[in-house]
C-alpha atoms as a PDB file:
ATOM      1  CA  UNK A   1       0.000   0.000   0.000  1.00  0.00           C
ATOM      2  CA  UNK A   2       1.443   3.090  -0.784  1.00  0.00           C
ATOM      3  CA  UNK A   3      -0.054   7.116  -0.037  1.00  0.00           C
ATOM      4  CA  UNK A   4      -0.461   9.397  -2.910  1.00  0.00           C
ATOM      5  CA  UNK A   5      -0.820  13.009  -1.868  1.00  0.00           C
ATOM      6  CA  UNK A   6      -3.317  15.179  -4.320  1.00  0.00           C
ATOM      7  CA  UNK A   7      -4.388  18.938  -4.400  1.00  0.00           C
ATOM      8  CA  UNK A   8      -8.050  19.861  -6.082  1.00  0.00           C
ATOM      9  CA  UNK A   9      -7.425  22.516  -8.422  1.00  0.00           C
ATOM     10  CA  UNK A  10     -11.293  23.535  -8.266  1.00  0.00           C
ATOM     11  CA  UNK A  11     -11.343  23.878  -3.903  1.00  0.00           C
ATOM     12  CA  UNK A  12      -7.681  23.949  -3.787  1.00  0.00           C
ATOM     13  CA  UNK A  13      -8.274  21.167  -1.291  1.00  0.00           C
ATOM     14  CA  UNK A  14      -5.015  18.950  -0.289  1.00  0.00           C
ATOM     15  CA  UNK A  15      -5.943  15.359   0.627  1.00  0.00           C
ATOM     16  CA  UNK A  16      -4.131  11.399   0.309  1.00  0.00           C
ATOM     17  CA  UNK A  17      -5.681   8.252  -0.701  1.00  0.00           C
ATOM     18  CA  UNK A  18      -3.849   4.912   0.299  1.00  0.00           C
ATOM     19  CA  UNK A  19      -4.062   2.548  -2.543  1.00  0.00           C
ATOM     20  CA  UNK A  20      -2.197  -0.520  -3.449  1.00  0.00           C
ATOM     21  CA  UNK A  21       0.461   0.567  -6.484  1.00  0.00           C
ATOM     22  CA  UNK A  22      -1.466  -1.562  -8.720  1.00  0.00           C
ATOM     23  CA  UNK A  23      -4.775  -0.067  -8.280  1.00  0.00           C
ATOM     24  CA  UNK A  24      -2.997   3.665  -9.201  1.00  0.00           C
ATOM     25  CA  UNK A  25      -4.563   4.967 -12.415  1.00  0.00           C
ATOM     26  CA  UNK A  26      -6.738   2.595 -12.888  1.00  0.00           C
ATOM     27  CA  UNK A  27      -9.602   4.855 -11.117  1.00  0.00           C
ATOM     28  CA  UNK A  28     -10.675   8.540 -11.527  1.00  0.00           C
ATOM     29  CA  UNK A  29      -9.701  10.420  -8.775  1.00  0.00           C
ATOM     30  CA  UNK A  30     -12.213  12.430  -6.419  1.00  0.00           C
ATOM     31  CA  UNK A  31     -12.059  15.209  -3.977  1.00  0.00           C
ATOM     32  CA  UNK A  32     -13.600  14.493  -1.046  1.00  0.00           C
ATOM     33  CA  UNK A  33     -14.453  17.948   0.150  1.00  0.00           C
ATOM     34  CA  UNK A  34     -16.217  18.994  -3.255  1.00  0.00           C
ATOM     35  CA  UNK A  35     -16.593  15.923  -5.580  1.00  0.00           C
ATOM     36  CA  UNK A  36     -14.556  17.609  -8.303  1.00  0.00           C
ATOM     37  CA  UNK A  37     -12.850  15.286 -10.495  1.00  0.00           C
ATOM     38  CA  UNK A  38     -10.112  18.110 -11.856  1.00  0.00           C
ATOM     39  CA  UNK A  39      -7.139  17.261  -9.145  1.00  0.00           C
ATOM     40  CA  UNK A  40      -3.370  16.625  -9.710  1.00  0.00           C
ATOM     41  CA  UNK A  41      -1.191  14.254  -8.018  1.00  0.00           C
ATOM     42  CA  UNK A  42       1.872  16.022  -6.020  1.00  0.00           C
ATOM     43  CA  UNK A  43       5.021  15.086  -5.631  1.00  0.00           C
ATOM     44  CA  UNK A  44       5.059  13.473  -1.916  1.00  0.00           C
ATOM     45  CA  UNK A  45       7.390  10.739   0.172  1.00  0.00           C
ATOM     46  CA  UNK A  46       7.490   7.408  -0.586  1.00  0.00           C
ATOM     47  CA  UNK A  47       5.936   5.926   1.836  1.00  0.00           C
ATOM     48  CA  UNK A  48       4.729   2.380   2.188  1.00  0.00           C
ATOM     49  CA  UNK A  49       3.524   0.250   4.732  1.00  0.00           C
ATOM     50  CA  UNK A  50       3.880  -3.664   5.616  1.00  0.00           C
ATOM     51  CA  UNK A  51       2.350  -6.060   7.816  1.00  0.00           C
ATOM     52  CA  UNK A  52       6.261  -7.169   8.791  1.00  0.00           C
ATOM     53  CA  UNK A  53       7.118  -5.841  12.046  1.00  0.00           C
ATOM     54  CA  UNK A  54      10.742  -4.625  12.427  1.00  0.00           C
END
């Protein structure tokens, strides 16, 4: 699973989805706040997480 940061360009809202790497692009992207479907994807950390404890 990894976290994909995105920014609305229509509320200028800034919000993250997990999603598994293969399920990426495959689905239209939302904003939560106003349902817009015009948002970008931001360059972010990678950042994933396991079930493997350290």
């Amino acid at each position: 699973m990894a976290t994909y940061e995105y920014l609305c360009e229509g509320c200028k809202h800034q919000f993250s989805l997990v999603q598994r790497i293969s399920e990426h692009g495959k689905k239209k992207v939302t904003c939560p706040k106003c349902k817009g479907t015009k948002v970008k994807q931001q360059i972010s950390l990678f950042q994933v997480k396991t079930s493997r404890k350290s």
